[in-house]
N, C-alpha and C. Protein backbone atom coordinates (compact mmCIF):
# COMPACT_ATOMS: atom_id res chain seq x y z
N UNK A 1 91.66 89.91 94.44
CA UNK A 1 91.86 89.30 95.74
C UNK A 1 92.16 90.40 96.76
N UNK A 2 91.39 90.42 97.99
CA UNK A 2 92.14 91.34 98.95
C UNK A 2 93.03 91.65 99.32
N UNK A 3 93.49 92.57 99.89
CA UNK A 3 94.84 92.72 100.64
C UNK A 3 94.94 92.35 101.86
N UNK A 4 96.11 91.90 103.04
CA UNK A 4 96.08 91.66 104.18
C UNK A 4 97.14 92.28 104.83
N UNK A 5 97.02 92.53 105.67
CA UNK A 5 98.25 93.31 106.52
C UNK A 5 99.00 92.36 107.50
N UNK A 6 99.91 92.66 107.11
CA UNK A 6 101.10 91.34 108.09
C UNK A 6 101.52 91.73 109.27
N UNK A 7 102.14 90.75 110.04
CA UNK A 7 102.64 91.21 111.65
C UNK A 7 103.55 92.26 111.26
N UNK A 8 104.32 93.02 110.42
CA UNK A 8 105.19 93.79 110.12
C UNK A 8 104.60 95.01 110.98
N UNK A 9 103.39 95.45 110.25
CA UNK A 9 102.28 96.69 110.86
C UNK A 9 102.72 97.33 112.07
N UNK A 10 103.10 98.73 112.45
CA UNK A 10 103.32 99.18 113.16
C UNK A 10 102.41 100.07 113.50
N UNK A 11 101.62 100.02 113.23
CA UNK A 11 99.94 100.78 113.92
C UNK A 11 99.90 102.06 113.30
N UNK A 12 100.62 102.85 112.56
CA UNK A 12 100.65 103.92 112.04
C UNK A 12 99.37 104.12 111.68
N UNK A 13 98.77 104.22 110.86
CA UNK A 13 97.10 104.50 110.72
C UNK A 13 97.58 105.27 109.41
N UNK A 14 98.20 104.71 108.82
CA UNK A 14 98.28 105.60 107.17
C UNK A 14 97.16 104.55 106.31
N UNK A 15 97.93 103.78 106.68
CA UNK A 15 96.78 102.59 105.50
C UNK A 15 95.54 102.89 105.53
N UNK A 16 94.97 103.07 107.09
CA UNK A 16 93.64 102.93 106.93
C UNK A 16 92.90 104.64 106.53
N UNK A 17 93.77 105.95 106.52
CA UNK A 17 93.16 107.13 106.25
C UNK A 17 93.10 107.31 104.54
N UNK A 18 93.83 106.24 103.94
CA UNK A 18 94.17 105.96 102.33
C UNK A 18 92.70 105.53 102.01
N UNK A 19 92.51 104.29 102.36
CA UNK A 19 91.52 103.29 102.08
C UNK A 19 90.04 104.25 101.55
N UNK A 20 90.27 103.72 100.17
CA UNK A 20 88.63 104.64 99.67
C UNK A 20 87.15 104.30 100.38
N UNK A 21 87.07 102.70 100.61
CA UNK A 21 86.33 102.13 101.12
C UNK A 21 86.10 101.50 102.16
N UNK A 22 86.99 102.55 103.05
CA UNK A 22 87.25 102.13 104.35
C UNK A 22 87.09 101.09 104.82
N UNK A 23 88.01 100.04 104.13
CA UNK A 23 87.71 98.81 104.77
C UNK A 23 88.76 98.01 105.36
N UNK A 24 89.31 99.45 106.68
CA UNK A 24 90.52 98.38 107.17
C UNK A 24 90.47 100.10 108.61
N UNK A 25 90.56 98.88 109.27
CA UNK A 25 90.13 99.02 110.95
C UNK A 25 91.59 98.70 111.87
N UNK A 26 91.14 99.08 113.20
CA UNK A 26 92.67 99.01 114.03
C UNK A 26 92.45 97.47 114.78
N UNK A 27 92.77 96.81 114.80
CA UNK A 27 92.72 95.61 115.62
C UNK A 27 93.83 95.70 116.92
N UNK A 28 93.80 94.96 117.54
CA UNK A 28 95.00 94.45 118.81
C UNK A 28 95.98 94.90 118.82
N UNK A 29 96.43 94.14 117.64
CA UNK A 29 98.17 94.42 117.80
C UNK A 29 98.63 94.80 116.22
N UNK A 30 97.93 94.42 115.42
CA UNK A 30 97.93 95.62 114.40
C UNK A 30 96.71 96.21 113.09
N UNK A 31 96.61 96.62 112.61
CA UNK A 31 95.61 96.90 111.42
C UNK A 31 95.09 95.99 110.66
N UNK A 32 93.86 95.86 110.32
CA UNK A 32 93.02 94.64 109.66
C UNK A 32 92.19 95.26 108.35
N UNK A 33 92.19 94.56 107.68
CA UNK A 33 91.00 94.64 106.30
C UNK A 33 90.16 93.55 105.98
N UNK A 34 89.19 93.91 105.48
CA UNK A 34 87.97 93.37 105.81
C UNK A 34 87.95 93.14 104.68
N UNK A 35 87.94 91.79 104.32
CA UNK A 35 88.22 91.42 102.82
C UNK A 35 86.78 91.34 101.83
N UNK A 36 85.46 91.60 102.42
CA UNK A 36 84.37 91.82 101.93
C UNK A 36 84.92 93.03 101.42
N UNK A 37 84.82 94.24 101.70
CA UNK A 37 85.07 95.52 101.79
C UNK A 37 85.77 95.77 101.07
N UNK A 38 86.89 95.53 100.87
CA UNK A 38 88.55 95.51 100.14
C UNK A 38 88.07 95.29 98.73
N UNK A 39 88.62 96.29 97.76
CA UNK A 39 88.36 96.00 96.28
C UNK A 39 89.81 96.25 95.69
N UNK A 40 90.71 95.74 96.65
CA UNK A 40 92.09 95.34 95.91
C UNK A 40 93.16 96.52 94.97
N UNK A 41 92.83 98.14 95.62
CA UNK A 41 92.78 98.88 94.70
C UNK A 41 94.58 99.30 95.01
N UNK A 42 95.40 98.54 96.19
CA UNK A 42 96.66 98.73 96.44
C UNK A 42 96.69 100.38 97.15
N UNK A 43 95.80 101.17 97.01
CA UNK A 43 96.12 102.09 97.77
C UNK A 43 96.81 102.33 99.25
N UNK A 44 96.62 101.34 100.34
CA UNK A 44 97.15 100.92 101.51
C UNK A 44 98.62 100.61 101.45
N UNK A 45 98.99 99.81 100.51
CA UNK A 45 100.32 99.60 100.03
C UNK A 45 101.00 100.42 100.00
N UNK A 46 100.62 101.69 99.34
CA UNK A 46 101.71 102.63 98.40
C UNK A 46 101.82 103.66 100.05
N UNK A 47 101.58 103.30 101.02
CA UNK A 47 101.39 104.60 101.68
C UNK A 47 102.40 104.18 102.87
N UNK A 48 102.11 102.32 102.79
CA UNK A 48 102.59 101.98 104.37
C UNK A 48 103.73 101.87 104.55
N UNK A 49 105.00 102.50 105.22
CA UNK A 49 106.12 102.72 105.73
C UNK A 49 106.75 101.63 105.81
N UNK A 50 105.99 100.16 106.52
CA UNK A 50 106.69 98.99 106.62
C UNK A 50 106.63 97.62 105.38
N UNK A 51 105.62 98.43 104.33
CA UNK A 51 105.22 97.48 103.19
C UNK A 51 104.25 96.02 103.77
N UNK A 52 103.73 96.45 105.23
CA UNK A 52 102.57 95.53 105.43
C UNK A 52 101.61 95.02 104.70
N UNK A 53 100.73 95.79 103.71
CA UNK A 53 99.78 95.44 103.13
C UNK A 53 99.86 94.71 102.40
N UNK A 54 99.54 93.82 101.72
CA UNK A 54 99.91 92.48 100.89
C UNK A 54 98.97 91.81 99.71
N UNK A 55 98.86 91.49 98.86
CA UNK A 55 97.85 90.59 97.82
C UNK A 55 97.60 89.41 98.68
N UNK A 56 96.58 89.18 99.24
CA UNK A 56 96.68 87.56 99.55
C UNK A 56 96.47 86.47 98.50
């Protein structure tokens, strides 16, 4: 299952320089993954400062 990033996200841009398969982009008001894209590998997780990234 993908991961999703929660309102927590503080725009840092760690998650998305992690991401093997670059599949997570800057949106509005905070960072998005593209759950086609996303192969669930938790890398985004282990990196993000606020523990945004999530199992949906």
């Amino acid at each position: 299952m993908a991961y999703q990033i929660s309102d927590e996200c503080v725009k840092c841009g760690a998650c998305a320089e992690e991401c093997p398969v670059s599949a997570i982009s800057e949106g509005d008001t905070k960072f998005q993954i593209d759950a086609d894209t996303c192969v669930s590998c938790g890398a985004c997780a282990g990196v993000c400062p606020v523990g945004a990234p999530a199992e949906a």
